[in-house]
Protein backbone atom coordinates (compact mmCIF):
# COMPACT_ATOMS: atom_id res chain seq x y z
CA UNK A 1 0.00 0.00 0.00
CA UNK A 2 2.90 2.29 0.85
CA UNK A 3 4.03 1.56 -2.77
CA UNK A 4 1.08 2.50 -4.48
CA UNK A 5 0.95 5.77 -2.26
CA UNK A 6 4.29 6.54 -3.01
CA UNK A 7 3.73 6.21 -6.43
CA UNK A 8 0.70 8.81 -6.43
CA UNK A 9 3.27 11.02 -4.49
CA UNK A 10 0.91 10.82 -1.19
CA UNK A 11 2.74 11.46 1.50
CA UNK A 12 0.42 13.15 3.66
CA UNK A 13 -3.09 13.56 5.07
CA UNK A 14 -3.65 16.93 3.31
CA UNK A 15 -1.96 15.11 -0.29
CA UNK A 16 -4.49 12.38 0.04
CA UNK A 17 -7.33 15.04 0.38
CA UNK A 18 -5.82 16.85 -2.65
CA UNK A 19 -5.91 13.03 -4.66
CA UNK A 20 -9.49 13.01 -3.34
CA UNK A 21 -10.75 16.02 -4.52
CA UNK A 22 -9.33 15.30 -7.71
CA UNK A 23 -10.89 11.78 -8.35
CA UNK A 24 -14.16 14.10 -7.14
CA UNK A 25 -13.41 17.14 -9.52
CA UNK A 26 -12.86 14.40 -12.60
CA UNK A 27 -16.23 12.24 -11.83
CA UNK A 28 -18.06 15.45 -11.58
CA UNK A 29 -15.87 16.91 -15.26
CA UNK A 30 -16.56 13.25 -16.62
CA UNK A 31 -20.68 13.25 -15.44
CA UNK A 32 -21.42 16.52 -18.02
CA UNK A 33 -21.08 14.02 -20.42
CA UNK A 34 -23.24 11.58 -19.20
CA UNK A 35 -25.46 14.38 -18.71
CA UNK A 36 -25.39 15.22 -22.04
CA UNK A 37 -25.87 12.43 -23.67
CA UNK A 38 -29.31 11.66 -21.10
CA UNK A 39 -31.14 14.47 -22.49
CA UNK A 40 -29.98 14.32 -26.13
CA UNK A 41 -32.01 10.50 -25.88
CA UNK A 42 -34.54 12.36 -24.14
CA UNK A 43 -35.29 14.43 -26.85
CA UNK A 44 -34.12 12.36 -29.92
CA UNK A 45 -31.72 14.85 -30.92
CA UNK A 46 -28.04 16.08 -30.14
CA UNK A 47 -29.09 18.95 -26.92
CA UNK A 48 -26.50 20.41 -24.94
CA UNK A 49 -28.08 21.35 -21.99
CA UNK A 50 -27.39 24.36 -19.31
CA UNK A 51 -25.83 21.74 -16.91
CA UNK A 52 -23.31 20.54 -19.11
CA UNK A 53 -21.70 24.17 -18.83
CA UNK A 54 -22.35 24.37 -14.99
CA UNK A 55 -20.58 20.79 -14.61
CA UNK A 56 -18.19 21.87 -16.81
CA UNK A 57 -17.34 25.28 -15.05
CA UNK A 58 -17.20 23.35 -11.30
CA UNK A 59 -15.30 20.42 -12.67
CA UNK A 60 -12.60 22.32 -14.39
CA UNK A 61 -12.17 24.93 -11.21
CA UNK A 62 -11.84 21.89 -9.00
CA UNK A 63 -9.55 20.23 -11.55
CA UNK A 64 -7.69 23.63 -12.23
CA UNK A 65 -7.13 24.22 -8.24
CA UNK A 66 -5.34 20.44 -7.89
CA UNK A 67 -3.02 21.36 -11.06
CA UNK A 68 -2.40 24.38 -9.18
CA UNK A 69 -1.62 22.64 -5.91
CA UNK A 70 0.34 19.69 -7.74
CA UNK A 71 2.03 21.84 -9.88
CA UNK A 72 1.02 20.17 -13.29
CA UNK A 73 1.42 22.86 -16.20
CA UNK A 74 -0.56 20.87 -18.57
CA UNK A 75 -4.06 20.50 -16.08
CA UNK A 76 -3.66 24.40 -15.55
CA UNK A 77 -3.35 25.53 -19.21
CA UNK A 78 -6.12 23.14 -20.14
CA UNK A 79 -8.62 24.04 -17.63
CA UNK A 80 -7.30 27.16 -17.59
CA UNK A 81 -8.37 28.12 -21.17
CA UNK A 82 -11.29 25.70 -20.45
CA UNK A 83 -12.92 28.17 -17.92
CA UNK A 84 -13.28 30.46 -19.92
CA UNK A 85 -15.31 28.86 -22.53
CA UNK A 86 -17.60 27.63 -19.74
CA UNK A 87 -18.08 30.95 -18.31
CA UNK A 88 -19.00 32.42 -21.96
CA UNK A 89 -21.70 29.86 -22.65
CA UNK A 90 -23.08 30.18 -19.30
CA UNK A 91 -23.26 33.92 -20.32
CA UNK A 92 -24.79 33.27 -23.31
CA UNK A 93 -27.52 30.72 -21.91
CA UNK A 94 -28.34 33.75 -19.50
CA UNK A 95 -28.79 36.69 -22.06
CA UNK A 96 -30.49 34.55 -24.28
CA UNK A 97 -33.42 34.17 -21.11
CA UNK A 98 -33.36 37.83 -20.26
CA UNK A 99 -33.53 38.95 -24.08
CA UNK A 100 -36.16 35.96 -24.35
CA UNK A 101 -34.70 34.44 -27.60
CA UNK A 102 -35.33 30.38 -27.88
CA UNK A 103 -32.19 28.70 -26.68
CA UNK A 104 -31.14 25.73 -28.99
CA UNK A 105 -29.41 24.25 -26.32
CA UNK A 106 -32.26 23.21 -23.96
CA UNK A 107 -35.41 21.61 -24.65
């Protein structure tokens, strides 16, 4: 066991917290899809619904705060950049509701 936490570079209470939140932040980056794909059957058509973009925005902070604390360039460009993509469509979903315009994205 000491082997396989060596391994993952645990070597402390507060490192296996940081492991744990990102096994959390990855299930919750890896569930928009699942999402996703739920409501596209539901509606017999490709739909990318609001919560994709909300699971995507909390995954990839979660995911971009363990790069940051584990030091891992490549997590922090990616969700890094990620972000803001998130944030914009969330932006867009919103001024589409206030404006009152159909959104394609729901159904």
């Amino acid at each position: 066991m000491s082997d396989l936490l060596a391994y993952f570079k645990i070597h402390s209470t507060s490192d296996l917290v940081w492991l744990g939140l990102g096994v959390v932040a990855q299930l919750m980056f890896s569930l928009r899809f699942i999402i996703q794909w739920l409501v596209s059957e539901k509606a017999k058509r490709s739909v990318m619904p609001t919560a994709f973009w909300w699971f995507s925005l909390a995954g990839g902070v979660m995911l971009l705060a363990y790069g940051l604390h584990r030091g891992e360039p490549i997590i922090i460009l990616g969700q890094g950049l990620g972000l803001i993509v998130y944030v914009r469509n969330l932006m867009l979903v919103h001024q589409g509701r206030k404006t009152g315009l159909p959104n394609e994205s729901e159904s």
